[in-house]
C-alpha atoms as a PDB file:
ATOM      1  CA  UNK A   1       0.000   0.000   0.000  1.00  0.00           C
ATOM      2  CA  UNK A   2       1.254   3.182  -1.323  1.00  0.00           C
ATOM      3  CA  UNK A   3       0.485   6.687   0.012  1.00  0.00           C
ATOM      4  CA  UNK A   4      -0.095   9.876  -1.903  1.00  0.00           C
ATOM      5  CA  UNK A   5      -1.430  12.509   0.710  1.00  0.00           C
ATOM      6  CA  UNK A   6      -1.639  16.433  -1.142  1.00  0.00           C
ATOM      7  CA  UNK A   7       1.512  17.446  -1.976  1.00  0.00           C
ATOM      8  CA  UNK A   8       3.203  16.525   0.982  1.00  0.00           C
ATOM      9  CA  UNK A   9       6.466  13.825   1.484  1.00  0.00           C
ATOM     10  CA  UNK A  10       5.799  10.091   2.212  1.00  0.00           C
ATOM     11  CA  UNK A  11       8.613  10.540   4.178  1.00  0.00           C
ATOM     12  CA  UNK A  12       6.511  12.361   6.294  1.00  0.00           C
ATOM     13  CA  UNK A  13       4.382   9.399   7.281  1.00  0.00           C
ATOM     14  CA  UNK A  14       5.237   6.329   9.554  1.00  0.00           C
ATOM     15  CA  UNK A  15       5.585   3.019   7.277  1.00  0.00           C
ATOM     16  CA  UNK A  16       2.407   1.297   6.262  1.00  0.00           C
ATOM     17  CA  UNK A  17       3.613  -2.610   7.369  1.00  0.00           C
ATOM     18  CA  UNK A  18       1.422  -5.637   6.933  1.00  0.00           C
ATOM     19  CA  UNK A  19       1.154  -7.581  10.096  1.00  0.00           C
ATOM     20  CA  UNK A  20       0.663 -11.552  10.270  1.00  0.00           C
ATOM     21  CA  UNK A  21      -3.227 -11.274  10.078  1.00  0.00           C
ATOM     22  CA  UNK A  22      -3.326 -10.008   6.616  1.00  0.00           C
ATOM     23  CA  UNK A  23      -3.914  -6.204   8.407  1.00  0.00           C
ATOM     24  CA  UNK A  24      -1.930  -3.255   7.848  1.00  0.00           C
ATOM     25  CA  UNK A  25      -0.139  -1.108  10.781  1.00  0.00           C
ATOM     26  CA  UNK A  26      -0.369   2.088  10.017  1.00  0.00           C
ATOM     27  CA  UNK A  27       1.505   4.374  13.023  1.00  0.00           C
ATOM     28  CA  UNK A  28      -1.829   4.130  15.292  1.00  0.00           C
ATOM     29  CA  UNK A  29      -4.088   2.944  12.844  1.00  0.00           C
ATOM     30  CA  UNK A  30      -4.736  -0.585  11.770  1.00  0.00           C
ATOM     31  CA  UNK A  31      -6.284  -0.548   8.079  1.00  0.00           C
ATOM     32  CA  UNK A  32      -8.214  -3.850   6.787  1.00  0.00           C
ATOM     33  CA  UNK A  33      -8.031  -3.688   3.267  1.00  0.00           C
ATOM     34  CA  UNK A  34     -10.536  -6.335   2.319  1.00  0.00           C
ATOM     35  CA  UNK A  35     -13.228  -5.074   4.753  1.00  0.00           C
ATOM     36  CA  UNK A  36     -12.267  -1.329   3.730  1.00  0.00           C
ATOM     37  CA  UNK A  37     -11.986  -0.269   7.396  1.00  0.00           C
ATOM     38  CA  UNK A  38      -9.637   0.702  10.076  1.00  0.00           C
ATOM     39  CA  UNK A  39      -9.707   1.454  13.511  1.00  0.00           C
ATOM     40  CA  UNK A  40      -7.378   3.068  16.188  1.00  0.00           C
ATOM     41  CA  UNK A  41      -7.822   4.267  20.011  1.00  0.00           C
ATOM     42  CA  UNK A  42      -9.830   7.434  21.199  1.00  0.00           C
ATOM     43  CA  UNK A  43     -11.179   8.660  24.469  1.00  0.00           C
ATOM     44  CA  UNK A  44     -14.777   9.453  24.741  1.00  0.00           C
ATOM     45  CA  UNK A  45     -14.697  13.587  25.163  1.00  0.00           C
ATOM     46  CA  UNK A  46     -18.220  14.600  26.167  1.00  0.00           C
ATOM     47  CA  UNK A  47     -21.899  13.374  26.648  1.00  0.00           C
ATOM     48  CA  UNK A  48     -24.041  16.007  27.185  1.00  0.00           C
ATOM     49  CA  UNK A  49     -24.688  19.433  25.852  1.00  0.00           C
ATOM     50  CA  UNK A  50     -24.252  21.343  22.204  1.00  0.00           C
ATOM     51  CA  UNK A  51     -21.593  19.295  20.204  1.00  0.00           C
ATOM     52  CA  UNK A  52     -19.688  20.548  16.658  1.00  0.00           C
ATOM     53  CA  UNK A  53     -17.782  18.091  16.068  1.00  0.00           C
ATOM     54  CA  UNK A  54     -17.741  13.766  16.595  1.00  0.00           C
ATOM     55  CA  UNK A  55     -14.187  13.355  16.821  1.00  0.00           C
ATOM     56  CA  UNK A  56     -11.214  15.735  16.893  1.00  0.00           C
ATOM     57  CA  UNK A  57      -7.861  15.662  17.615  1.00  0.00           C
ATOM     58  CA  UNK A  58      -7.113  15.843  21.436  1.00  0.00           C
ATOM     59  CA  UNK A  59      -5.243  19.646  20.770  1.00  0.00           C
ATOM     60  CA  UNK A  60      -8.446  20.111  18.813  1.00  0.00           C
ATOM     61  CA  UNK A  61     -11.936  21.848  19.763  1.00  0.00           C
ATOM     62  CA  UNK A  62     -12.025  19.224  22.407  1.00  0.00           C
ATOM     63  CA  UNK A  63     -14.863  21.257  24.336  1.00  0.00           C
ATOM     64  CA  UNK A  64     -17.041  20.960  21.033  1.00  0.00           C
ATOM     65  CA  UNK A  65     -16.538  17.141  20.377  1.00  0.00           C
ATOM     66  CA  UNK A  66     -18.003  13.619  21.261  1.00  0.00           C
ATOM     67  CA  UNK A  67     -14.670  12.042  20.572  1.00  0.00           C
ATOM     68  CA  UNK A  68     -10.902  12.653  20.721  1.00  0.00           C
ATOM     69  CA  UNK A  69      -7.688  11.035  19.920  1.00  0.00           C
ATOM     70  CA  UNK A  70      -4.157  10.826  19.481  1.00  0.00           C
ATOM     71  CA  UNK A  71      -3.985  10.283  15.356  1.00  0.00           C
ATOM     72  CA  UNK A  72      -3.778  13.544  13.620  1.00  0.00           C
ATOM     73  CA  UNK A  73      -6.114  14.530  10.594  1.00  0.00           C
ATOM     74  CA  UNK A  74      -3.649  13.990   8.259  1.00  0.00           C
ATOM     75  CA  UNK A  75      -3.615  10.320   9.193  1.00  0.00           C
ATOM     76  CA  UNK A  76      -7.307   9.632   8.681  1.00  0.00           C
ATOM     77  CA  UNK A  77      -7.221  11.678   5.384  1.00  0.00           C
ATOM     78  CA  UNK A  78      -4.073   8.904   4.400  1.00  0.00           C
ATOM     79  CA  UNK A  79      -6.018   5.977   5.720  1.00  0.00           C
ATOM     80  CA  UNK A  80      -9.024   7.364   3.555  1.00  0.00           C
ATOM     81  CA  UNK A  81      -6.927   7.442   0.376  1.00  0.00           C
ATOM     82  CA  UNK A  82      -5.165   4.267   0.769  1.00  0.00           C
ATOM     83  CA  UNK A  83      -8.787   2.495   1.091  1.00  0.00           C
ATOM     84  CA  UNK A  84      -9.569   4.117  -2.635  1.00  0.00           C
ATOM     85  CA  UNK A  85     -11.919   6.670  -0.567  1.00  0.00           C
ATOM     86  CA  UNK A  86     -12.447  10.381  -3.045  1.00  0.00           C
ATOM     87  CA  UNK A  87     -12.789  13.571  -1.362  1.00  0.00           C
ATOM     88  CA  UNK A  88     -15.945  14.728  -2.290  1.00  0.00           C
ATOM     89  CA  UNK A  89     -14.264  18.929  -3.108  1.00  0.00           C
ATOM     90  CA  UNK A  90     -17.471  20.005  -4.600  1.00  0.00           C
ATOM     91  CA  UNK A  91     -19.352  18.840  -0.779  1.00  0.00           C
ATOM     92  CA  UNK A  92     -19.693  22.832   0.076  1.00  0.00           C
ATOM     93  CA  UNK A  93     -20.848  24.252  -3.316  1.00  0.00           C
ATOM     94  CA  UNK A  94     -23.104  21.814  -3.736  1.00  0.00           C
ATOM     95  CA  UNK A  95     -24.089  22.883  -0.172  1.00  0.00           C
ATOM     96  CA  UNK A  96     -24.484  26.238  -1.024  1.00  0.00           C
ATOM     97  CA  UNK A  97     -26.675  25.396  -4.508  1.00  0.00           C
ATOM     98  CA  UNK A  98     -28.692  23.083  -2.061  1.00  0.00           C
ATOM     99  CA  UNK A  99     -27.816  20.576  -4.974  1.00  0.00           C
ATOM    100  CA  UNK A 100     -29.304  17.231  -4.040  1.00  0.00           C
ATOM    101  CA  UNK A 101     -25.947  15.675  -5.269  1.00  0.00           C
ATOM    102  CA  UNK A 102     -25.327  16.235  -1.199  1.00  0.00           C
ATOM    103  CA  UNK A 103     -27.660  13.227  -0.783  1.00  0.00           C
ATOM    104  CA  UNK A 104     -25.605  11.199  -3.333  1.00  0.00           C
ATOM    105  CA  UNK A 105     -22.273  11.667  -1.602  1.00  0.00           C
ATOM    106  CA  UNK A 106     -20.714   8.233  -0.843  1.00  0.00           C
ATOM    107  CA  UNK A 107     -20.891   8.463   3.094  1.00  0.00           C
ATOM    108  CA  UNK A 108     -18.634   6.657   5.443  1.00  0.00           C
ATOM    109  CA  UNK A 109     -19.915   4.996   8.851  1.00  0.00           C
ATOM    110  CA  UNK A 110     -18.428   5.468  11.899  1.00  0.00           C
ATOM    111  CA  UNK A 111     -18.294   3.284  14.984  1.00  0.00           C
ATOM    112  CA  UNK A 112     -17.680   3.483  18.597  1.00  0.00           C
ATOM    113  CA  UNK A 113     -16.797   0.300  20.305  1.00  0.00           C
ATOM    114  CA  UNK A 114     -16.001  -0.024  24.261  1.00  0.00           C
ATOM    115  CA  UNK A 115     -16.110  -2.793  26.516  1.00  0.00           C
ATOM    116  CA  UNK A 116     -17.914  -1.750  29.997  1.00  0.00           C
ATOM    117  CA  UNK A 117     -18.692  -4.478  32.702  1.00  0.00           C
ATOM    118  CA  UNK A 118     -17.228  -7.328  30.928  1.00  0.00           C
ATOM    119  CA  UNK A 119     -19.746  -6.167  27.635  1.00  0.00           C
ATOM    120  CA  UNK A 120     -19.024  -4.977  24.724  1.00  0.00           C
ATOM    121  CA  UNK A 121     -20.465  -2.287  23.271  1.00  0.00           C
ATOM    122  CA  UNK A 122     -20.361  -1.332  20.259  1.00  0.00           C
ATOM    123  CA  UNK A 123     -22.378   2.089  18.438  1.00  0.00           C
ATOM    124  CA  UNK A 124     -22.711   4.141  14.933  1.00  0.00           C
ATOM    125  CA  UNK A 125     -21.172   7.488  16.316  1.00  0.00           C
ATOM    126  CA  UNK A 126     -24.528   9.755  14.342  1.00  0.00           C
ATOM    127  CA  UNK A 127     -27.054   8.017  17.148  1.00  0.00           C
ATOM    128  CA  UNK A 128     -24.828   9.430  19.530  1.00  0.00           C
ATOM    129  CA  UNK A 129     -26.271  13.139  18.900  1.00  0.00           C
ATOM    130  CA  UNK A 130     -29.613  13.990  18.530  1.00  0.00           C
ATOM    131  CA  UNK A 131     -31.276  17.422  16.898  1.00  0.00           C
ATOM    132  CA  UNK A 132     -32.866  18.948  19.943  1.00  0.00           C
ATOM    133  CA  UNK A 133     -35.143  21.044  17.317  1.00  0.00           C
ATOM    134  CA  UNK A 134     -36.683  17.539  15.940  1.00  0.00           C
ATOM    135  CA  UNK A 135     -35.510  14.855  18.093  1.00  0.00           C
ATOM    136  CA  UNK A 136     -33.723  12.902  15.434  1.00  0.00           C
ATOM    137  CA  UNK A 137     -30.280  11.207  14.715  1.00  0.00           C
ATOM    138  CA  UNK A 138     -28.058  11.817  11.511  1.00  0.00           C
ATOM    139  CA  UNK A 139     -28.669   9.126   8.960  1.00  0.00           C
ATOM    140  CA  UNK A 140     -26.905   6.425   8.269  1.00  0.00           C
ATOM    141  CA  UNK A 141     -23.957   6.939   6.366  1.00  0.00           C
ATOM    142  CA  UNK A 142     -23.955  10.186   7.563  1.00  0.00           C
ATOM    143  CA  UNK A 143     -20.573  11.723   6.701  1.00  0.00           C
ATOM    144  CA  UNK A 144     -18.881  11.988   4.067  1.00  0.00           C
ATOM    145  CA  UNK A 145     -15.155  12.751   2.972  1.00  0.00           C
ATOM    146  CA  UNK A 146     -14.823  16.195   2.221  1.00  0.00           C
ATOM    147  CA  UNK A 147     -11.193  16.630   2.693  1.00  0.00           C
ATOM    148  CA  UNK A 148      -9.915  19.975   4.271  1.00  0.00           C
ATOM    149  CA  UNK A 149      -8.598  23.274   2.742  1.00  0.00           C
ATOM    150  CA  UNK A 150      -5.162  23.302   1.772  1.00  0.00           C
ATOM    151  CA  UNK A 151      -3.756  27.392   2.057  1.00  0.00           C
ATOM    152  CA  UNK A 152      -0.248  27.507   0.989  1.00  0.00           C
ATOM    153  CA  UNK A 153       0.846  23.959   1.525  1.00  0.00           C
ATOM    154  CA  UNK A 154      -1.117  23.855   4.987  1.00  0.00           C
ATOM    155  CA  UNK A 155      -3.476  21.385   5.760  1.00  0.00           C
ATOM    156  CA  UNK A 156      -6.145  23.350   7.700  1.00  0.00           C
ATOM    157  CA  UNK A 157      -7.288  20.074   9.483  1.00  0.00           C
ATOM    158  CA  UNK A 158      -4.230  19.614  10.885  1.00  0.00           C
ATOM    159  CA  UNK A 159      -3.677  23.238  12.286  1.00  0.00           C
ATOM    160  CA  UNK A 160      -7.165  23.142  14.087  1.00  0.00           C
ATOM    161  CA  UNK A 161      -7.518  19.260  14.469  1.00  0.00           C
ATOM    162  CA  UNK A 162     -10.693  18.550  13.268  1.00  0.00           C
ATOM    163  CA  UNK A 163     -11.621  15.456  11.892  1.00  0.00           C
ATOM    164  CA  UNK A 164     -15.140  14.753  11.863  1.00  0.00           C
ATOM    165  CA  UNK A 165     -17.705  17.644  11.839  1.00  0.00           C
ATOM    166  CA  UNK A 166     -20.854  17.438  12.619  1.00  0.00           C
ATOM    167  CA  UNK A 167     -21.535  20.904  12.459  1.00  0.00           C
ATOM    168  CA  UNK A 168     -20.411  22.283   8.357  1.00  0.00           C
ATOM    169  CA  UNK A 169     -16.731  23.163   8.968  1.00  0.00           C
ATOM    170  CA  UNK A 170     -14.934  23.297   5.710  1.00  0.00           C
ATOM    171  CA  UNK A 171     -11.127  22.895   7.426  1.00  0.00           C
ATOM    172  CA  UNK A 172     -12.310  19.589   8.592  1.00  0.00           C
ATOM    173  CA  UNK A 173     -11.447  15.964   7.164  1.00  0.00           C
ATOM    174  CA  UNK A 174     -14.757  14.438   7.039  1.00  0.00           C
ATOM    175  CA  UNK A 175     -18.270  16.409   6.925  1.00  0.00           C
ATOM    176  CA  UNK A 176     -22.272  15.868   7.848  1.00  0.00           C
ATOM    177  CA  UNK A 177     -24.000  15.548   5.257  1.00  0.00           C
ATOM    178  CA  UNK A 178     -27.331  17.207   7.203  1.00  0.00           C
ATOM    179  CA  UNK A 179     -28.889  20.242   5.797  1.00  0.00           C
ATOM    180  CA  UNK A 180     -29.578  21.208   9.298  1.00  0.00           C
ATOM    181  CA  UNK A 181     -25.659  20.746   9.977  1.00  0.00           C
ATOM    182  CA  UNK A 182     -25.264  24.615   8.411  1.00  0.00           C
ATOM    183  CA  UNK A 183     -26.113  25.658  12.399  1.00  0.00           C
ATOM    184  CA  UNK A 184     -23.848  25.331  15.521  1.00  0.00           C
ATOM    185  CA  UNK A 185     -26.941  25.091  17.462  1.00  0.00           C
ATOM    186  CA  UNK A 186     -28.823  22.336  16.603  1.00  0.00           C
ATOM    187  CA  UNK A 187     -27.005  18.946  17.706  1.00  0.00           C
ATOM    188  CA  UNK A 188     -26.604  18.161  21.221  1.00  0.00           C
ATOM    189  CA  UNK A 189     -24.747  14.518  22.537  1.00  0.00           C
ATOM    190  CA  UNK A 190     -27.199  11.792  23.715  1.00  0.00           C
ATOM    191  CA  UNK A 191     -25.681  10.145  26.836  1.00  0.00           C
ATOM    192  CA  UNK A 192     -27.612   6.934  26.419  1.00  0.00           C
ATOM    193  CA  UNK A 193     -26.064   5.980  23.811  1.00  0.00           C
ATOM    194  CA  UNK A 194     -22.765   7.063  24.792  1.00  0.00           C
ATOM    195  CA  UNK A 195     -19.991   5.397  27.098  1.00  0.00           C
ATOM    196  CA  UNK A 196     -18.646   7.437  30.298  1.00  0.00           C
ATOM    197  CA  UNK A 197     -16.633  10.299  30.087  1.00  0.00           C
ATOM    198  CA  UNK A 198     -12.732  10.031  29.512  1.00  0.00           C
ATOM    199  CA  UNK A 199     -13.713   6.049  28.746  1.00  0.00           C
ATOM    200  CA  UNK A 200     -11.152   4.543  26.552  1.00  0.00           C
ATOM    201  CA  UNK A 201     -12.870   3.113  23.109  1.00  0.00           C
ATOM    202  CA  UNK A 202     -12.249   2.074  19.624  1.00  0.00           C
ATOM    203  CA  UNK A 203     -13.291   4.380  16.466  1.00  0.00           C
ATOM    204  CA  UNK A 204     -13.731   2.225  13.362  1.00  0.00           C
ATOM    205  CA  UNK A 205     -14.123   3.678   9.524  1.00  0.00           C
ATOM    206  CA  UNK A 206     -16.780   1.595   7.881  1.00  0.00           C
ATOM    207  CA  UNK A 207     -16.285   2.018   4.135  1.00  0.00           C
ATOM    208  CA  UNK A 208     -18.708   1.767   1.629  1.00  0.00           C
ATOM    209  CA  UNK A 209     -17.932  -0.962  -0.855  1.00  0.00           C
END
């Protein structure tokens, strides 16, 4: 596997190394090629109140976000790549024409597994938040790789450390694809579907095939 992330050195990255399993290491990450996955450690961040973001970096907007973790944005935006994954670049003018090709944007599940009493437990990160003006969850497949902004050489993503967004946040790696997401006032965290805070759990990339 073969990485080609902007403009940017491979140098730059830790080696992609293919463990006895068939898996891939990947610094923190471990990438399943044939599932078109991977997975790596977080801490859950917060469970209650407005939330921007479902996973950040932990130098991020940690006080906005469901999630955090130690793997940068530029590592999920690799990972992304390497599993064939297109940034969808045209995600905010399409926003902005309220195009429906928003609703054909290939979206990429995300899920949240921790073991708690000897159980594990295992949830799609978009029930974790629910719209406190209708009551609902994001959709399945809700987000979808939009890639960040790139000013002079600078991955945005990286400087601010977002990753996923659940409110529209164009520096981020991955956006919602929710209409309703255009507000940082809508989407609050549901605790009942959500493990303690500062509980250690697993964030797995589902892939579309």
């Amino acid at each position: 596997m073969k990485i080609a992330l902007l403009a940017e050195k491979t140098s730059e990255f830790p080696p992609v190394k293919k463990t006895e399993s068939g898996l891939y290491q990947f610094g923190g990450i471990l990438i399943d090629k044939e599932k078109k996955s991977f997975s790596f450690q977080a801490v859950c961040n917060q469970t209650s109140g407005l939330v921007e973001y479902a996973l950040v970096h932990q130098n991020g907007k940690t006080h906005e976000s469901l999630m955090r973790t130690d793997i940068s944005p530029r590592m999920i935006h690799a990972c992304l790549l390497l599993l064939k994954e297109k940034p969808e670049y045209q995600f905010f003018a399409y926003l902005e024409k309220n195009s429906t090709k928003i609703s054909q944007a290939r979206g990429i599940d995300i899920v949240v597994e921790w073991e708690q009493n000897g159980t594990l437990e295992s949830a799609l990160i978009h029930t974790m938040v629910t719209n406190q003006n209708d009551n609902r969850e994001l959709n399945k497949h809700a987000f979808v790789f939009t890639g960040s902004k790139v000013i002079e050489g600078t991955y945005l993503a990286q400087m601010d450390g977002s990753i996923v967004a659940i409110y529209h946040d164009s520096r981020a790696t991955l956006n919602s694809r929710d209409l309703q997401s255009h507000s940082d006032d809508v989407w609050i965290a549901n605790e009942q579907r959500m493990p303690p805070v500062d509980f250690p759990v697993t964030i797995r990339f589902q892939l579309q095939n």
